[in-house]
Protein backbone atom coordinates (compact mmCIF):
# COMPACT_ATOMS: atom_id res chain seq x y z
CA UNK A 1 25.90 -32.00 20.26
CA UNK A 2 26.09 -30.21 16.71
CA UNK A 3 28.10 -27.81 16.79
CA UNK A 4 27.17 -24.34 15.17
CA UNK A 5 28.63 -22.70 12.15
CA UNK A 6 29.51 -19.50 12.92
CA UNK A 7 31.16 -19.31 9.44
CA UNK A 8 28.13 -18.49 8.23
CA UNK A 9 27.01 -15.38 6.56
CA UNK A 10 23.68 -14.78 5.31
CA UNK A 11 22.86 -13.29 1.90
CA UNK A 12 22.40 -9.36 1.85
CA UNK A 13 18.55 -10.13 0.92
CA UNK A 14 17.91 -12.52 3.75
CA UNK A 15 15.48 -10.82 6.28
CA UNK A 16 16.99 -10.51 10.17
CA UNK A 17 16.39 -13.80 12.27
CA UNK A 18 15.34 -11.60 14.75
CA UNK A 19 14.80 -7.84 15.40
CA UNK A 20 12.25 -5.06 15.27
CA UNK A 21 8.90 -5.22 13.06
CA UNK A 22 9.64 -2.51 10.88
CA UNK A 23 13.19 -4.77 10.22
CA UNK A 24 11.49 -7.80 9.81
CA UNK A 25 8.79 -6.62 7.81
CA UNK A 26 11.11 -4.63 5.43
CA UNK A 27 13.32 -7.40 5.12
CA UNK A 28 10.51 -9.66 3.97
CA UNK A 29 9.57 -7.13 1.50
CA UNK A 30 13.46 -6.76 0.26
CA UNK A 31 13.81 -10.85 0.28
CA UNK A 32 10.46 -10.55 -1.90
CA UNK A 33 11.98 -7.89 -4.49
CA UNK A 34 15.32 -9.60 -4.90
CA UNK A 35 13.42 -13.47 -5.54
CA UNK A 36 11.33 -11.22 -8.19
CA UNK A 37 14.26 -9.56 -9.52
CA UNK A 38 15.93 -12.66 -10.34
CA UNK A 39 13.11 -14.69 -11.75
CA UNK A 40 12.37 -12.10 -14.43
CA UNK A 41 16.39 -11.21 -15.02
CA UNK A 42 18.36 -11.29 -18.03
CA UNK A 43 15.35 -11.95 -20.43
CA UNK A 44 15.42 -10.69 -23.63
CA UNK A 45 12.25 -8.83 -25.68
CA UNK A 46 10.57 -12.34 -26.74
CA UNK A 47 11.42 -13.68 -23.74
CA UNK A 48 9.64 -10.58 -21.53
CA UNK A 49 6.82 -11.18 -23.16
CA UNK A 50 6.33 -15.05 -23.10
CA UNK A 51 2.83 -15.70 -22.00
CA UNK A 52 1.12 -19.39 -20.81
CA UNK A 53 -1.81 -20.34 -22.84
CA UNK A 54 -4.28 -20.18 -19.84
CA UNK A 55 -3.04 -16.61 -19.07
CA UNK A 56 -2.20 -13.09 -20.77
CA UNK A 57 0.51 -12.38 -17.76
CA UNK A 58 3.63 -11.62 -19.45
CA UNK A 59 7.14 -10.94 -17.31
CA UNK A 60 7.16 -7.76 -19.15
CA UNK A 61 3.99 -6.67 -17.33
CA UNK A 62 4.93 -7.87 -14.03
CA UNK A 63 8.22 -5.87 -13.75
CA UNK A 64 5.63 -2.71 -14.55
CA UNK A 65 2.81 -3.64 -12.84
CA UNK A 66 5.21 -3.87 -9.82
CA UNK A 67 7.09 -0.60 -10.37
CA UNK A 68 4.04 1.02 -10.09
CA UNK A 69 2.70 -0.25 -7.19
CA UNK A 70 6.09 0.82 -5.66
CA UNK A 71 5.76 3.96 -6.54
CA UNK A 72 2.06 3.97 -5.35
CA UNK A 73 2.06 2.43 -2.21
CA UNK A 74 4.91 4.94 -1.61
CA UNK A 75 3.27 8.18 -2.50
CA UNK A 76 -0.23 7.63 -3.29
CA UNK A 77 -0.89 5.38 -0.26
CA UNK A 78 1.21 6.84 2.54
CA UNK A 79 1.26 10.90 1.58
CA UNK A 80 -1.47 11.65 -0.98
CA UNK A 81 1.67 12.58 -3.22
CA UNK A 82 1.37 11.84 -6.89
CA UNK A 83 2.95 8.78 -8.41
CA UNK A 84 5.42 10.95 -9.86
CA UNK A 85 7.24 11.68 -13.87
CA UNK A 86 8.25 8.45 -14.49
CA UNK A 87 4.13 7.57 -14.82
CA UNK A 88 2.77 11.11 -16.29
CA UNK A 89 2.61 9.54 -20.03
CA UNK A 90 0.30 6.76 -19.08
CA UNK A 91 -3.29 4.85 -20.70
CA UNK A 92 -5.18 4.05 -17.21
CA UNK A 93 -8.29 6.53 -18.94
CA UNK A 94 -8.71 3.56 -21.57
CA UNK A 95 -7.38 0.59 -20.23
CA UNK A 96 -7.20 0.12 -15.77
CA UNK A 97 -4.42 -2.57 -16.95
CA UNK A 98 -2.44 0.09 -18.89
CA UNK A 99 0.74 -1.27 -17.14
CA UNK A 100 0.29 -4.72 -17.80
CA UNK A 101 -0.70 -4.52 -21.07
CA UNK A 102 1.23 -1.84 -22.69
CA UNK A 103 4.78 -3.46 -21.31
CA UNK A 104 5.02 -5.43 -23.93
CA UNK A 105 5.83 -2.64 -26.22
CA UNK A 106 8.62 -1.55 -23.68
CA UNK A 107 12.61 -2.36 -24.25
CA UNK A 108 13.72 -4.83 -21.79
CA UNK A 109 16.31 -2.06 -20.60
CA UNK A 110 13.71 0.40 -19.69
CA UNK A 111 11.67 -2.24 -18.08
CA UNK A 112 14.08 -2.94 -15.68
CA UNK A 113 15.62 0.51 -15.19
CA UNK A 114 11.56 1.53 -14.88
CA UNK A 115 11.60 -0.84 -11.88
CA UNK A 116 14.73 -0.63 -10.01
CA UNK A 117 14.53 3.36 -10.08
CA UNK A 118 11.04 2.49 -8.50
CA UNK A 119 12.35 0.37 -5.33
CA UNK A 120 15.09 2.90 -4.81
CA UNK A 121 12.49 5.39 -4.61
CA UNK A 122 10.36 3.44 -2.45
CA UNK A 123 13.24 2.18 -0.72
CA UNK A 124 14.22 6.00 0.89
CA UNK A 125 10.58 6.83 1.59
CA UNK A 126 10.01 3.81 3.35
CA UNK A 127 12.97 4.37 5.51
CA UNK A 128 12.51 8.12 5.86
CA UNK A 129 8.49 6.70 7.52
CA UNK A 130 9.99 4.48 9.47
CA UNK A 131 12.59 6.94 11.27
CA UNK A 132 10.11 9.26 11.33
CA UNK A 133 6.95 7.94 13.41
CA UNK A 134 7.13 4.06 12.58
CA UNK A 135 4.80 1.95 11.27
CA UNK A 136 1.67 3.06 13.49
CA UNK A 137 1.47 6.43 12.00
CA UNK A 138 -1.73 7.23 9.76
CA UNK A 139 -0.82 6.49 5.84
CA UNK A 140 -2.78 8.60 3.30
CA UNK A 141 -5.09 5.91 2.18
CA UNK A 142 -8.34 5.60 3.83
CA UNK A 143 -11.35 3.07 3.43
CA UNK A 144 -14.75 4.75 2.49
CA UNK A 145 -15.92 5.23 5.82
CA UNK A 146 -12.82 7.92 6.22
CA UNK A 147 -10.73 5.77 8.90
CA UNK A 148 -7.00 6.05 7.57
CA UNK A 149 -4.74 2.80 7.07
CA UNK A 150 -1.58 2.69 9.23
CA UNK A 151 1.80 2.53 7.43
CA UNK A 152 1.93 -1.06 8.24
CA UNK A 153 -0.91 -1.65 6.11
CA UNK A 154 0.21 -0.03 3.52
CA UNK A 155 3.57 -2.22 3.69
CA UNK A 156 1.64 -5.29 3.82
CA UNK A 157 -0.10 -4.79 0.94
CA UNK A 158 2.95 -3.99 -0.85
CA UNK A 159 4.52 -7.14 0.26
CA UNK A 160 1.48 -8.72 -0.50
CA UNK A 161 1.53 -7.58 -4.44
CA UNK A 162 5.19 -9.10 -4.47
CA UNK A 163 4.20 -12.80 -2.73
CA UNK A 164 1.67 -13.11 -5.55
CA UNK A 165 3.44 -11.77 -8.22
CA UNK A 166 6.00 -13.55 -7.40
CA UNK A 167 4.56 -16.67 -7.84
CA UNK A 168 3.31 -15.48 -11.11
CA UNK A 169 6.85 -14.48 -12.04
CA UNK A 170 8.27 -18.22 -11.14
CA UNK A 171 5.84 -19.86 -13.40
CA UNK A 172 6.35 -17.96 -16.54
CA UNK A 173 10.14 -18.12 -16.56
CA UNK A 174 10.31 -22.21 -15.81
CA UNK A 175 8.20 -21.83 -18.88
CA UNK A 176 10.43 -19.01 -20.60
CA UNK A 177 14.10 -21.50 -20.02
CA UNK A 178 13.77 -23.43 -17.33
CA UNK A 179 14.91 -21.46 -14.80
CA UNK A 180 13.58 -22.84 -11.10
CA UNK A 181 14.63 -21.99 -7.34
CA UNK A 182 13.66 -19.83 -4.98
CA UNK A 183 17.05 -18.11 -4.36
CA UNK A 184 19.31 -16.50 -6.15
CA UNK A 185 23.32 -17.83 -6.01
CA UNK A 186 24.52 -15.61 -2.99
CA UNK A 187 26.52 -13.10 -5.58
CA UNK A 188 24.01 -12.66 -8.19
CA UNK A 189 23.62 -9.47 -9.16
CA UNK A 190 20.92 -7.89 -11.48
CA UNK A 191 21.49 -7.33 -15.20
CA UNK A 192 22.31 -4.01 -16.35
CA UNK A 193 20.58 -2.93 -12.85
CA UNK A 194 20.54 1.03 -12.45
CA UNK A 195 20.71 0.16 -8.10
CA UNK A 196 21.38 -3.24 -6.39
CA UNK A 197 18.99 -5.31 -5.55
């Protein structure tokens, strides 16, 4: 019989073994943001914005693309509310890839303060939904024919954005200095990060 290591404890990003959907699901999402947080850490300027021949992707553009969808799928999506200051000064009129494109022109310090202020934003709505009516409740977003999108949807897209990004994010920075895994060491912390991860 082996016997069980009750030693063990698992890393503050590591979703429950068991539990509630709203836990589980969350925890999938936070597992997703710390994995992206540490594939595109502690990169410099050049580094940032490192592309693949095949592909314009840069890490720069990831860490805003993502901000913004956290912002989005946390106002936008769920309330109708806009996406907030932090995106009033923006190119989307001339360019629906403003975020990916212009990031390259951003300081890796406000990259990364751009994206952890938007998970700790989406972070407190996201709780405040679900101890507030859960994830069944009707999100803002709607398709055309006018039915609304629960609040689970909404999450699942979000988590979605961050499995493929993700991905995205792994292949650029084996590229950028070799950097592979899928974990972070268990007390990593984020460079010059403005909340944990």
């Amino acid at each position: 019989m082996t016997e069980i290591d009750t030693t063990w404890t698992p890393p503050s990003w590591e979703p429950p073994l068991a539990g509630p959907e709203a836990e589980q699901l969350i925890g999938s999402l936070d597992r997703m943001r710390t994995t992206f947080r540490y594939k595109v850490d502690g990169l410099d300027a050049a580094g940032l914005r490192m592309q693949l021949p095949t592909s314009g992707l840069t890490m720069a553009g990831l860490i805003k693309h993502l901000a913004v969808q956290e912002d989005y799928a946390s106002s936008v999506k769920l309330s109708g509310e806009p996406l907030g200051p932090s995106w009033d000064d923006n190119g989307w009129d001339d360019d629906e890839d403003w975020e990916l494109n212009s990031a390259v022109d951003d300081p890796p310090e406000v990259l990364y303060a751009l994206w952890d202020d938007a998970v700790a934003r989406s972070r407190a709505k996201w709780d405040a939904v679900i101890a507030n009516g859960g994830l069944d409740q009707s999100a803002h977003a709607s398709a055309p024919d006018g039915r609304h999108a629960s609040a689970r949807r909404v999450l699942c897209d979000l988590l979605e954005e961050y499995s493929r990004h993700t991905g995205h994010a792994d292949l650029l920075r084996e590229a950028v200095d070799g950097r592979v895994g899928e974990d972070p060491p268990v007390d990593w912390q984020p460079t010059g990060a403005s909340t944990p991860a």
